[in-house]
Every structure is written in C-alpha cells, then in structure tokens.
Protein backbone atom coordinates (compact mmCIF):
# COMPACT_ATOMS: atom_id res chain seq x y z
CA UNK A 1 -43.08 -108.63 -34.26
CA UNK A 2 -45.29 -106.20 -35.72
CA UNK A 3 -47.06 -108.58 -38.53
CA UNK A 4 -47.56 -111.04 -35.09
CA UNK A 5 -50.16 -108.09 -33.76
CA UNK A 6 -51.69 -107.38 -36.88
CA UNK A 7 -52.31 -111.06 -37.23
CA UNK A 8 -53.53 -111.69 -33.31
CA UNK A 9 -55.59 -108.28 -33.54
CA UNK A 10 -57.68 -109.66 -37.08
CA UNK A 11 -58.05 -113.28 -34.83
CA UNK A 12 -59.19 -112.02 -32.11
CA UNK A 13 -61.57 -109.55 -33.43
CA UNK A 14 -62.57 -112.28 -35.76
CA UNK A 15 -63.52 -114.42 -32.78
CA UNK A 16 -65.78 -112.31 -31.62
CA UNK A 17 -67.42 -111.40 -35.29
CA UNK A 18 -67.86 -115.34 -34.58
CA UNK A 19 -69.33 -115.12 -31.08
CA UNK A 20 -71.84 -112.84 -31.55
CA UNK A 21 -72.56 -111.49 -35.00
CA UNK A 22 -72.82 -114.56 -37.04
CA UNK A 23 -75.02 -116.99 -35.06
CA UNK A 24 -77.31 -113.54 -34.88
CA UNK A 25 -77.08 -112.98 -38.70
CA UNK A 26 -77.72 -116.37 -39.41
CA UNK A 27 -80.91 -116.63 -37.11
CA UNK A 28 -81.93 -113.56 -38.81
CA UNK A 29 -81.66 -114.44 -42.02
CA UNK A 30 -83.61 -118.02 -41.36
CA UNK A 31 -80.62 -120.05 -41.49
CA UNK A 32 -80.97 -121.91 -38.02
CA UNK A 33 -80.14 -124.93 -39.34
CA UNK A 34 -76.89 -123.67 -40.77
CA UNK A 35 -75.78 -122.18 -37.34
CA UNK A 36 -77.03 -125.62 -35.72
CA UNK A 37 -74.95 -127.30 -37.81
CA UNK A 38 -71.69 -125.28 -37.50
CA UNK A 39 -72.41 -125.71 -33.59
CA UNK A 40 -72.00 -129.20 -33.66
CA UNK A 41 -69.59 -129.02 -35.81
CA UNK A 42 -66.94 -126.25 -34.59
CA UNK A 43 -65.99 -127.72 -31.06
CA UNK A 44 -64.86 -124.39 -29.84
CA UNK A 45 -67.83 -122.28 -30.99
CA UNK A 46 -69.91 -122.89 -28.15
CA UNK A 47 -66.79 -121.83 -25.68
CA UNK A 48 -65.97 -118.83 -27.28
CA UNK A 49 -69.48 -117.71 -27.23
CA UNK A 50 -69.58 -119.03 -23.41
CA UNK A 51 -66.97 -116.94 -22.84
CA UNK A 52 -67.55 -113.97 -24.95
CA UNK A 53 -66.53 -111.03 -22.31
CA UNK A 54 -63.48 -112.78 -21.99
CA UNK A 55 -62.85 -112.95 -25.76
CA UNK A 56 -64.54 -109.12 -25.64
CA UNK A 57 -61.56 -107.85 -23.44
CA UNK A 58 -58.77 -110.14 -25.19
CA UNK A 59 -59.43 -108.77 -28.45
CA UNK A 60 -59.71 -105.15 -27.37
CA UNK A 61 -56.07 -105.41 -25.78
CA UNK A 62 -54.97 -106.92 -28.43
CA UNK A 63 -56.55 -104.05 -30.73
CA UNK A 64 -55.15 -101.35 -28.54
CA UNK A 65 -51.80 -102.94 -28.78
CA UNK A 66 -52.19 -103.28 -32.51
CA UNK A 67 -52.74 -99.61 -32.93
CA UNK A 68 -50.11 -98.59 -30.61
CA UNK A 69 -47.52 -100.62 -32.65
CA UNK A 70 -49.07 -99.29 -35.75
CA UNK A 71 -48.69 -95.48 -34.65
CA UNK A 72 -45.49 -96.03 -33.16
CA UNK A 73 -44.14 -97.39 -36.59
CA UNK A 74 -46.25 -95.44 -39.32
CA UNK A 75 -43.54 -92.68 -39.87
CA UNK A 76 -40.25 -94.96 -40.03
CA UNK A 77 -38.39 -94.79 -43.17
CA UNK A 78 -38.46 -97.68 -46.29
CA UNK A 79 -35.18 -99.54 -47.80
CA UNK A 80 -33.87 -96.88 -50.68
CA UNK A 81 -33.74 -100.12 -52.88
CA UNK A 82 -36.81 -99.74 -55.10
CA UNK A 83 -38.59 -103.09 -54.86
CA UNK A 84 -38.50 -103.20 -51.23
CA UNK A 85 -39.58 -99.58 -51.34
CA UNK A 86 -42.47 -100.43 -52.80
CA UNK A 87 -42.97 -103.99 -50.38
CA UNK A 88 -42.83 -101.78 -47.54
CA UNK A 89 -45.00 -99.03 -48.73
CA UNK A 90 -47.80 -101.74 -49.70
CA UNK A 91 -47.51 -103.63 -46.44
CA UNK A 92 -47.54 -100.03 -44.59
CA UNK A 93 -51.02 -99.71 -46.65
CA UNK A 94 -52.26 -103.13 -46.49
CA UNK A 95 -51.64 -103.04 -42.50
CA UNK A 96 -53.70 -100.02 -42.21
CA UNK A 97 -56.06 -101.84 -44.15
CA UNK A 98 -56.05 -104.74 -41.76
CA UNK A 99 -56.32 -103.32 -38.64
CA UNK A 100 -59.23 -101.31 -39.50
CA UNK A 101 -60.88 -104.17 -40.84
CA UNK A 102 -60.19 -105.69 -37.29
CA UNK A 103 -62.03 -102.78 -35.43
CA UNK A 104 -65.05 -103.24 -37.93
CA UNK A 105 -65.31 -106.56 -37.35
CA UNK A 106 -64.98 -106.43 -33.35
CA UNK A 107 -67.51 -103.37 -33.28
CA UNK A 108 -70.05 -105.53 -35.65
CA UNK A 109 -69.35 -108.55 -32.76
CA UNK A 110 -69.35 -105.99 -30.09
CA UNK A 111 -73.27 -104.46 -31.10
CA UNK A 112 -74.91 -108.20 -31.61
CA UNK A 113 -72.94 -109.67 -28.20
CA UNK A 114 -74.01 -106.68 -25.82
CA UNK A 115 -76.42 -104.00 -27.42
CA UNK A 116 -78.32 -106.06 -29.59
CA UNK A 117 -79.79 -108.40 -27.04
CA UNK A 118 -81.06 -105.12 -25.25
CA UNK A 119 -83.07 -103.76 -28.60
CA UNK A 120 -84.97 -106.76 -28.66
C-alpha cells in the first residue's frame, strides 16, 4: 500500500509540473513550437491544464497522505536477513528520495500555475 502513495504522490505532482511549469519553461525558453506541438499531441494536456486547481488540490492530498504514510512508517524495523536488510533500508532511502522530489516538483508547478502569472 505504501509504494501505491509514493507512486500516486510523484503522478500527481508530476501533473501539475506538466500543467503549469513546462508549457511556461518552454515559452520562455523560445520553444513555442515544441509546446504547440505536444498540445496537439498529448490529448489530455489541455484538460489537465483546464483543470489545474483541481489537479492543484488532488496532488496536495495525495502529498499529505504520502507524508503521513511515510512518517507513520519511517521508524518500523527491517527483516534480520541481510539482503532484505539492505532492500528495505534502500527503499526506506529511495522513498524519502521520492517524495521529496514530489514536493519539488508540485511547488515548481505550484509558482508558474498561480504566482507566476501575477509577476508578470
């Protein structure tokens, strides 16, 4: 259950790295074209940046949730066995990894969607 968060908390927040940040990155870096092109590409693109609060609040539960399951589980105990010591110990780091890498990514999406637009 816990590696089913991790993964819907780095989708989601990647959706909205996808909503916001990269059509802005790529306008900025004079790749129009590029983002015209993945719009008519990438059916869903134009929803999920249609419905970007939506995606905004989605990803944020799913976030929090992440965490939660991530603090609640940080202290149990690994298998004695040495190899799946050291799988659990790696996956323990890797997740931390991961889910931090998910709040980067939905803060980066976060600025360009709603503070961005504002600095302009």
């Amino acid at each position: 259950m816990r590696k089913f968060f991790h993964f819907l908390t780095l989708f989601s927040s990647l959706s909205t790295l996808l909503c916001c940040a990269l059509p802005a990155t790529l306008v900025a870096i004079g790749a129009g074209s590029v983002l015209a092109s993945i719009v008519s590409n990438v059916p869903g693109f134009i929803w999920i940046s249609q419905n970007k609060l939506g995606v905004f609040i989605f990803a944020g539960c799913m976030l929090t949730l992440g965490g939660i399951m991530h603090w609640r589980t940080k202290n149990l105990a690994c298998p004695i066995d040495e190899k799946k010591a050291n799988a659990c110990q790696t996956g323990k780091r890797w997740s931390v990894y991961i889910y931090f890498f998910s709040l980067t990514l939905f803060f980066i999406g976060g600025f360009f969607a709603f503070v961005a637009p504002y600095l302009i």
